[in-house]
N, C-alpha and C. Protein backbone atom coordinates (compact mmCIF):
# COMPACT_ATOMS: atom_id res chain seq x y z
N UNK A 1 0.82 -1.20 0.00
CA UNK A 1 0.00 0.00 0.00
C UNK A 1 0.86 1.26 0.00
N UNK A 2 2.23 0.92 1.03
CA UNK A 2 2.88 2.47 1.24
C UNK A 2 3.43 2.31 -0.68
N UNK A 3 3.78 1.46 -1.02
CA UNK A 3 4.38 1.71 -2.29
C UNK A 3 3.19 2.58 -3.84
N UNK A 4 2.38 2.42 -3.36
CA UNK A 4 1.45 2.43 -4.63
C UNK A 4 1.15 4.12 -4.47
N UNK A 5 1.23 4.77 -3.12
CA UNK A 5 1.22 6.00 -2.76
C UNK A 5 2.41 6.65 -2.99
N UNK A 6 3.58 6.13 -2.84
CA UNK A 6 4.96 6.78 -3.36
C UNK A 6 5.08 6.72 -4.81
N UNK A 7 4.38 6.10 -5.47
CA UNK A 7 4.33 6.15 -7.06
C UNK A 7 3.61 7.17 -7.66
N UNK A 8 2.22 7.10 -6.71
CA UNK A 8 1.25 8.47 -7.27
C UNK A 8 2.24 9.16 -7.30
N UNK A 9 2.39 9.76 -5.46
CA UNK A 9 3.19 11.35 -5.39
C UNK A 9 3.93 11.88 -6.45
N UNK A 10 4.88 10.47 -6.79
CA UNK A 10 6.52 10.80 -7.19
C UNK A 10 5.59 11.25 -8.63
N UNK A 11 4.41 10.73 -9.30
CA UNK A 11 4.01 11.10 -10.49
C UNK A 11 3.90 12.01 -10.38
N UNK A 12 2.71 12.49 -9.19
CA UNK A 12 2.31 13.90 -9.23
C UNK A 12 3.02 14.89 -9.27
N UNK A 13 3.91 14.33 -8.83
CA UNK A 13 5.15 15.66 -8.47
C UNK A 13 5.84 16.23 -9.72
N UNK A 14 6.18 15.16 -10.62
CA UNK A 14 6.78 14.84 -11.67
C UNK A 14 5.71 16.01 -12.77
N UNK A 15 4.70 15.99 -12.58
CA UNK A 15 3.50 16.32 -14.03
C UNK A 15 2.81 17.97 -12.85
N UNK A 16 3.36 18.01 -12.01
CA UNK A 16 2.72 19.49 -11.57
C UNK A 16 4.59 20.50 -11.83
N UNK A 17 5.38 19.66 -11.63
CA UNK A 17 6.77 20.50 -11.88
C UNK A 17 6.49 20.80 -12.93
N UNK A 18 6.33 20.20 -14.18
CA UNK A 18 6.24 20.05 -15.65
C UNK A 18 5.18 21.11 -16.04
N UNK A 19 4.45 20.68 -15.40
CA UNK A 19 3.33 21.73 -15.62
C UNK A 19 2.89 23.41 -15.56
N UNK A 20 4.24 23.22 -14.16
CA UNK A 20 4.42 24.61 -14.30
C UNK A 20 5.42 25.20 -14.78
N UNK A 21 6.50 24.40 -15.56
CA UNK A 21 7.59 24.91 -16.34
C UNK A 21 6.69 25.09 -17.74
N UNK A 22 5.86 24.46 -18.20
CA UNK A 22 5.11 24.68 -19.33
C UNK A 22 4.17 25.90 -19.36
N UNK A 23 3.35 26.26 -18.35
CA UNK A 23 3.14 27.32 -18.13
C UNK A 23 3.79 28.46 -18.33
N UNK A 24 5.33 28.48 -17.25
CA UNK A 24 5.91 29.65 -17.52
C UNK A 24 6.35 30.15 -18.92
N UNK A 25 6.41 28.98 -19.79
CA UNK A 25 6.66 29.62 -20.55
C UNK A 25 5.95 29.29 -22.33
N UNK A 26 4.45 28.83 -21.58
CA UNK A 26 3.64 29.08 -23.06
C UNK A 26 3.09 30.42 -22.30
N UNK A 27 1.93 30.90 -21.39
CA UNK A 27 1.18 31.53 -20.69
C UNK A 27 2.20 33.13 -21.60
N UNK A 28 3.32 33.61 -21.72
CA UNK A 28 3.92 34.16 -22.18
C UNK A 28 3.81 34.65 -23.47
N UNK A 29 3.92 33.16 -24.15
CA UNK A 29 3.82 33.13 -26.02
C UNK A 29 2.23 33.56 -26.00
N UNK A 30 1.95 33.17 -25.15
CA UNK A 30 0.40 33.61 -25.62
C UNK A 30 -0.22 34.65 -25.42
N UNK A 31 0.05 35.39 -24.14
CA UNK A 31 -0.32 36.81 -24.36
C UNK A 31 0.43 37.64 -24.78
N UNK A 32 1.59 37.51 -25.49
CA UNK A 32 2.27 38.48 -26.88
C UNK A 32 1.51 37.82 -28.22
N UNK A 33 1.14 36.71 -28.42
CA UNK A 33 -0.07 36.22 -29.72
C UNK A 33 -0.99 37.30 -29.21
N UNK A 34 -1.65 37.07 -28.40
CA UNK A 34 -3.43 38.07 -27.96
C UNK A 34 -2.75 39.48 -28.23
N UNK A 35 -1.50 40.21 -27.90
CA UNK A 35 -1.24 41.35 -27.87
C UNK A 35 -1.11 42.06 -29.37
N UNK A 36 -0.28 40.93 -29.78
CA UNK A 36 -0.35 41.46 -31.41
C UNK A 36 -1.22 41.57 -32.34
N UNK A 37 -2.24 40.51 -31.52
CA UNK A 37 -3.75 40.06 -32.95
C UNK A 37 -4.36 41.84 -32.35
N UNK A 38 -4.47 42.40 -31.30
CA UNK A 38 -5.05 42.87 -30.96
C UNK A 38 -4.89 44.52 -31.54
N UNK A 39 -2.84 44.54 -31.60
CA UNK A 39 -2.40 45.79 -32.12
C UNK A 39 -2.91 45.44 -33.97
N UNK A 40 -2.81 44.57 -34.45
CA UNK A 40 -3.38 44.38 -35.56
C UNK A 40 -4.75 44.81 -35.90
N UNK A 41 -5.79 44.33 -35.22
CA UNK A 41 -7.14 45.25 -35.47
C UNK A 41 -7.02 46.53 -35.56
N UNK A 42 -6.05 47.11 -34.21
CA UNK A 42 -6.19 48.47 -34.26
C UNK A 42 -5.99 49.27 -35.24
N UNK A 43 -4.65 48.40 -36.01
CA UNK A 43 -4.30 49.17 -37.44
C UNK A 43 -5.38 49.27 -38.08
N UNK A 44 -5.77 47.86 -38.60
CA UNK A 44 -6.80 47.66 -39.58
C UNK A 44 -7.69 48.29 -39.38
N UNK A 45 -8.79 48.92 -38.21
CA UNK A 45 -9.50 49.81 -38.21
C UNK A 45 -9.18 51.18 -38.26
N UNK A 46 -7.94 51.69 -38.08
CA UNK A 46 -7.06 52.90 -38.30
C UNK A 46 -7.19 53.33 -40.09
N UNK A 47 -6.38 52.24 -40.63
CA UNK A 47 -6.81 52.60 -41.75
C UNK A 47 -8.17 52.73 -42.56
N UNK A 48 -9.12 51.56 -41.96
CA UNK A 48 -10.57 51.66 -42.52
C UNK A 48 -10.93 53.08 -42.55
N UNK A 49 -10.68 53.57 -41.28
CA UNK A 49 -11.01 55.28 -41.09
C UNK A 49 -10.04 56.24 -41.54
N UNK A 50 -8.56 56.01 -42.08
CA UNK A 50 -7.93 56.93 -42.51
C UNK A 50 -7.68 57.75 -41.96
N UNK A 51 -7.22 57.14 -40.77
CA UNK A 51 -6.34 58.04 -39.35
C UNK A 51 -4.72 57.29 -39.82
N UNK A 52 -4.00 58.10 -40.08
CA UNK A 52 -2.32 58.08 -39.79
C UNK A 52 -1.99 57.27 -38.61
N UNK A 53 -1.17 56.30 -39.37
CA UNK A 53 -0.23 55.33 -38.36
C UNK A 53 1.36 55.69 -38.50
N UNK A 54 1.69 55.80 -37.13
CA UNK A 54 2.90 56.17 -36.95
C UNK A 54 4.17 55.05 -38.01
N UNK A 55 4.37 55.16 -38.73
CA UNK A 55 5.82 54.20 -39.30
C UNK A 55 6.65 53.55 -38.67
N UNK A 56 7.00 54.11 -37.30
CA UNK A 56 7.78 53.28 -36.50
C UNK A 56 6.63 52.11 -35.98
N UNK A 57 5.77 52.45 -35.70
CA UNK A 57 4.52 51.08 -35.57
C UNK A 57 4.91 50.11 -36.40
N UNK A 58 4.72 50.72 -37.80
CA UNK A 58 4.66 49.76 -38.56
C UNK A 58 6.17 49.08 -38.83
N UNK A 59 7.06 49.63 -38.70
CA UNK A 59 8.03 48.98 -38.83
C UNK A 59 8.40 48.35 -37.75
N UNK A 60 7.88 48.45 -36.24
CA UNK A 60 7.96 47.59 -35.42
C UNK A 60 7.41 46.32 -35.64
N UNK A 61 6.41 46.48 -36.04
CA UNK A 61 5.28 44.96 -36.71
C UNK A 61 5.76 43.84 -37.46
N UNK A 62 6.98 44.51 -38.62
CA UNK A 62 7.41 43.88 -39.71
C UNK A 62 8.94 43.41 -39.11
N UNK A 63 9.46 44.10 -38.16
CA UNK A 63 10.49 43.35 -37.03
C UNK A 63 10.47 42.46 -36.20
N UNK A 64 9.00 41.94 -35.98
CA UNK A 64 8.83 41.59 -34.61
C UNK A 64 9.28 41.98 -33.26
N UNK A 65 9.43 43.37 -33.52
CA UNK A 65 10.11 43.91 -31.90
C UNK A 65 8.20 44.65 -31.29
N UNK A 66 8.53 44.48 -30.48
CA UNK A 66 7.65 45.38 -29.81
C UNK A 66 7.70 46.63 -29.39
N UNK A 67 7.03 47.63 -29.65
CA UNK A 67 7.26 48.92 -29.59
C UNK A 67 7.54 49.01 -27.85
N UNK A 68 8.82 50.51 -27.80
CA UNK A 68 9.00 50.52 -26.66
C UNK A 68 8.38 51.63 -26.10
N UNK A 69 8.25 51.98 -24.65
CA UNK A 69 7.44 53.07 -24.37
C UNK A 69 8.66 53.89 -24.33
N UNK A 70 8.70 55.12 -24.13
CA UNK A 70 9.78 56.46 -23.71
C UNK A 70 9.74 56.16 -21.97
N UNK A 71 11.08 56.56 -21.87
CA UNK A 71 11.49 56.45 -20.23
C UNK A 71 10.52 57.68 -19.69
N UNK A 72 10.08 57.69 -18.74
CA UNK A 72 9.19 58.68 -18.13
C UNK A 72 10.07 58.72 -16.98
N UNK A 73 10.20 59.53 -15.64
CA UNK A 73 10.50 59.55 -14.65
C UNK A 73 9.30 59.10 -13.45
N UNK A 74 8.44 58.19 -13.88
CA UNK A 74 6.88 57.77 -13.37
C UNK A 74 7.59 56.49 -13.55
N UNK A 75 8.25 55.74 -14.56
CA UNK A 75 8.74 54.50 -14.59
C UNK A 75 9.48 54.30 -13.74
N UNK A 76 10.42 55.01 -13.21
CA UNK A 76 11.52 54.75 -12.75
C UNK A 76 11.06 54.57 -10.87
N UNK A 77 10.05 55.15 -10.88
CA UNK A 77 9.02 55.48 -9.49
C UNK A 77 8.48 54.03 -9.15
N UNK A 78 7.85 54.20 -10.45
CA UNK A 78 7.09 52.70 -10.64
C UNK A 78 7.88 50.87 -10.07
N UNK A 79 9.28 51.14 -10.90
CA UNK A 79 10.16 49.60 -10.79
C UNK A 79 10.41 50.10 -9.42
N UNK A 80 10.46 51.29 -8.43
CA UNK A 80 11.64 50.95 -7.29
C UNK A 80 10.08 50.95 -6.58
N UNK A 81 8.82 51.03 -6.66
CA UNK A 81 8.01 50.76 -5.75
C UNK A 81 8.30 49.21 -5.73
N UNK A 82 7.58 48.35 -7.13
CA UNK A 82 7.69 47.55 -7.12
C UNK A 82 9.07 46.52 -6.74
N UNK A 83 10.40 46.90 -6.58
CA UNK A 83 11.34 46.49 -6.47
C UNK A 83 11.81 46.17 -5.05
N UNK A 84 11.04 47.85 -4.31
CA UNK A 84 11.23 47.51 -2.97
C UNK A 84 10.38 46.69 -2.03
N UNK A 85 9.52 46.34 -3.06
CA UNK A 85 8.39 45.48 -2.29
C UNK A 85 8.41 44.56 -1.95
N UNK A 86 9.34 43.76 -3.61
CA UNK A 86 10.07 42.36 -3.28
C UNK A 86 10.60 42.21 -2.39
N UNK A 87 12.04 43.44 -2.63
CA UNK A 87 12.43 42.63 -1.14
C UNK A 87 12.19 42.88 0.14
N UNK A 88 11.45 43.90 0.61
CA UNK A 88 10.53 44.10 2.03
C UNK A 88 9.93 42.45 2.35
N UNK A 89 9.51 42.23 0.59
CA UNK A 89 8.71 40.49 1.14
C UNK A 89 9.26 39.52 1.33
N UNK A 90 10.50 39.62 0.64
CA UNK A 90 11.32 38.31 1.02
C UNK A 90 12.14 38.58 2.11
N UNK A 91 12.28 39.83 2.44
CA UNK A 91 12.16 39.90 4.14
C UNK A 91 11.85 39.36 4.89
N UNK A 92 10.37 39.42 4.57
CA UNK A 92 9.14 39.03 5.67
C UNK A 92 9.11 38.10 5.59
N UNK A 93 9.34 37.23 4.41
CA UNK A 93 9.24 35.92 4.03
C UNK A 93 11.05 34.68 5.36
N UNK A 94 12.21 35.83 5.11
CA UNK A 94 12.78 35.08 6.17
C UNK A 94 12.58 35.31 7.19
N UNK A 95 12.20 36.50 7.75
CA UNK A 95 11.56 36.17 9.54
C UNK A 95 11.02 35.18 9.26
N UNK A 96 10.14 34.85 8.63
CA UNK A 96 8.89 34.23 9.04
C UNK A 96 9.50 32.94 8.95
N UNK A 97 10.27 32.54 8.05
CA UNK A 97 10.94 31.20 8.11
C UNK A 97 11.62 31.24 9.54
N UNK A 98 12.49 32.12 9.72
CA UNK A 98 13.53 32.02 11.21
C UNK A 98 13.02 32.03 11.82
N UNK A 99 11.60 32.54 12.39
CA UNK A 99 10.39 32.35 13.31
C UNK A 99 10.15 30.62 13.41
N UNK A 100 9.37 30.37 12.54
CA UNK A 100 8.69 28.76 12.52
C UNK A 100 9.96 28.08 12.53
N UNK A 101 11.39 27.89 12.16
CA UNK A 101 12.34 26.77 12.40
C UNK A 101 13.00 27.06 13.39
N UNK A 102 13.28 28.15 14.12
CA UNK A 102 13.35 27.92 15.97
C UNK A 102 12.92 26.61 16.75
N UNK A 103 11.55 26.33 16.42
CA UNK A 103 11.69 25.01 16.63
C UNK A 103 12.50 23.58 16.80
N UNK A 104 13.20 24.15 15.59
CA UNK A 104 13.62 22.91 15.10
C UNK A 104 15.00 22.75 15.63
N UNK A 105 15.81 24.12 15.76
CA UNK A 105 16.93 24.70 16.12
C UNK A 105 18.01 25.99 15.91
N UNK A 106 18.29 26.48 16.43
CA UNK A 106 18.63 27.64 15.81
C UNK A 106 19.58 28.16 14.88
N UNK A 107 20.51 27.00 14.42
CA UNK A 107 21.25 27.05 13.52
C UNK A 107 20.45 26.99 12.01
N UNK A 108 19.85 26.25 11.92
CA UNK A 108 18.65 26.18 10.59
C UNK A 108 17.62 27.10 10.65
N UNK A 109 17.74 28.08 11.99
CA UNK A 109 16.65 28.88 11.83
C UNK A 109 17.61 30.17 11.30
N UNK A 110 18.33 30.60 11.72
CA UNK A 110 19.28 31.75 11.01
C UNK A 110 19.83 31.34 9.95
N UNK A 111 20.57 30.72 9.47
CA UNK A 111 20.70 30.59 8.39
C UNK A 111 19.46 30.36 7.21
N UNK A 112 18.42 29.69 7.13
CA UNK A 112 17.39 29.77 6.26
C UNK A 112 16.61 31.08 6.40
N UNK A 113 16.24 31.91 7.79
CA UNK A 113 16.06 32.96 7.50
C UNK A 113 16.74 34.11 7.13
N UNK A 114 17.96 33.87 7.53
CA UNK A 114 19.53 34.80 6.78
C UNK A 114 19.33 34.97 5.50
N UNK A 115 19.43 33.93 5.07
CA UNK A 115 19.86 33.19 3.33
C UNK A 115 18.56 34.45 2.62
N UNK A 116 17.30 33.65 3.18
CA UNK A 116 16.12 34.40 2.20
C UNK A 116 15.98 35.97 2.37
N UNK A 117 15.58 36.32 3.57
CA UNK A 117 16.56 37.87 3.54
C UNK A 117 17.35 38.81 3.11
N UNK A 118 18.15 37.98 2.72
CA UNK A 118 19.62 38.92 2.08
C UNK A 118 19.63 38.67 0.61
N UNK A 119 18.67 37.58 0.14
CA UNK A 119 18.07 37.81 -1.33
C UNK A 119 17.49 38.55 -1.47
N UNK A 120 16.56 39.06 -0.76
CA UNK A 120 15.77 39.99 0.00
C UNK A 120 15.93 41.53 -0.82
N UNK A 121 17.27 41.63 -0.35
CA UNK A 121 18.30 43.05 -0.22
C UNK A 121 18.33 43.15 -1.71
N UNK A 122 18.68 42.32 -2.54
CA UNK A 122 18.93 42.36 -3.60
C UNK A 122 18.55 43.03 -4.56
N UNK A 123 17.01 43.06 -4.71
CA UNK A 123 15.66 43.35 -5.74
C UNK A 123 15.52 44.62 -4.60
N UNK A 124 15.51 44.96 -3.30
CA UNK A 124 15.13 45.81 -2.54
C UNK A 124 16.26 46.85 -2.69
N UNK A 125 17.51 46.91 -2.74
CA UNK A 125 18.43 47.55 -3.33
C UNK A 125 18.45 48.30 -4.68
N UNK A 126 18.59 47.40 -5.56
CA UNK A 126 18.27 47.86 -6.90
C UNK A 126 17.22 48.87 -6.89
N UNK A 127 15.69 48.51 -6.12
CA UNK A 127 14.40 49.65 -6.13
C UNK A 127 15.00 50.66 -5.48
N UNK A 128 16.18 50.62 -4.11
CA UNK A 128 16.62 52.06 -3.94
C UNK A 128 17.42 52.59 -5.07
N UNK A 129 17.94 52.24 -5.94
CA UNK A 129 18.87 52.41 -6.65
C UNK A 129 17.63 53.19 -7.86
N UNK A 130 16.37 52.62 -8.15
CA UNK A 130 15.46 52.93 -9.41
C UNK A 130 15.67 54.36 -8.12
N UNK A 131 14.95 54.30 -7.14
CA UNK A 131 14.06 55.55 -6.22
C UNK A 131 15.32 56.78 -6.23
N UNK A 132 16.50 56.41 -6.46
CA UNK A 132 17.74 57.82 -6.42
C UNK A 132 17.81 58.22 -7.65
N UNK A 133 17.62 57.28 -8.78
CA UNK A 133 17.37 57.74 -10.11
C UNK A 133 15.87 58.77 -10.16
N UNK A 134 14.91 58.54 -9.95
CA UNK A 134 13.74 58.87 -10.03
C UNK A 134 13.94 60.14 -9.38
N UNK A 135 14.65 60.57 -8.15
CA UNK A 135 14.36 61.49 -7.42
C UNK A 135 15.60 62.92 -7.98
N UNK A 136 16.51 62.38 -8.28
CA UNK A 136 17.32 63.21 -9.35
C UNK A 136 17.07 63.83 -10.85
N UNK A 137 16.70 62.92 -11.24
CA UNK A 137 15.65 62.69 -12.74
C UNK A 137 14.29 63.50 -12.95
N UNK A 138 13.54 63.57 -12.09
CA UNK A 138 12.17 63.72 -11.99
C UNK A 138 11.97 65.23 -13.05
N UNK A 139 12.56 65.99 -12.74
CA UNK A 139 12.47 67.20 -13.45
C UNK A 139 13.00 67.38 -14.65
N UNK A 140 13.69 66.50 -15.17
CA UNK A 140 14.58 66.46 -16.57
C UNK A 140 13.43 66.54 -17.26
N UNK A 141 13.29 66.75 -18.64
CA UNK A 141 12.79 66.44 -19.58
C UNK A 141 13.20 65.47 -20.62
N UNK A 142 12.22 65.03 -21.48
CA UNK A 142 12.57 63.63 -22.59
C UNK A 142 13.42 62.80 -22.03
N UNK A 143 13.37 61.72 -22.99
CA UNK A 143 14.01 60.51 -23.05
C UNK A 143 15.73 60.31 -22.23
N UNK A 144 15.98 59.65 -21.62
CA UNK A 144 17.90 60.22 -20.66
C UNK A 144 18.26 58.48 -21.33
N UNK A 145 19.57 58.80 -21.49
CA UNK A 145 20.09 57.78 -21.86
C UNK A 145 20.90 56.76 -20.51
């Protein structure tokens, strides 16, 4: 009986890993397919009405690049919110590990909450790094290289 249950798991385990490596990276291909069918109508009804399409559009289309937006100083606001959030969470995420493996002992509790933490810093760094850009920047005008 214990064997016929170690076979499921080891399957299950096997076809949900898989599953989500397949995910990561159809879920992707597919909403750049939906994105493009979608910039495509827009043309096509652009021209039905004989409203002007920018050329760089169109020559983005016939590249397969995707058009890029212009750097704003709102972007740069934007990645270090989001940047510092990460790692505030994977912060929170190693207390919370070094919390619950105290239990277990305290050598595995600092180090596993150490470890995730100071990945932590990483993505949370960089967002200070977007937030000193942003706050220097903010008043510039156009595009900064």
């Amino acid at each position: 009986m214990h064997q016929i249950f170690s076979d499921i798991t080891g399957v299950m385990v096997t076809a949900i890993f898989w599953g989500f490596v397949a995910a990561v990276v159809l879920v992707p291909l597919y909403l750049r397919y939906r994105d493009r069918g979608r910039l495509h109508e827009t043309l096509r009804l652009a021209y039905e009405k004989g409203q002007p399409v920018p050329p760089e559009l169109i020559e983005a289309l016939k590249s397969g690049i995707t058009p890029v937006r212009p750097w704003t100083p709102e972007s740069d606001l934007r990645r270090a919110i989001v940047l510092i959030g990460v790692g505030l969470g994977l912060a929170g995420l190693g207390y919370g590990l070094w919390y619950g493996l105290m239990s277990v002992g305290n050598v595995p509790a600092y180090v596993t909450g150490g470890c995730v933490a100071g990945v932590g810093a990483i993505p949370g760094l960089i967002g200070l790094g977007y937030l000193v850009l942003w706050a220097t920047r903010r008043n510039s005008v156009g595009p900064q290289a």
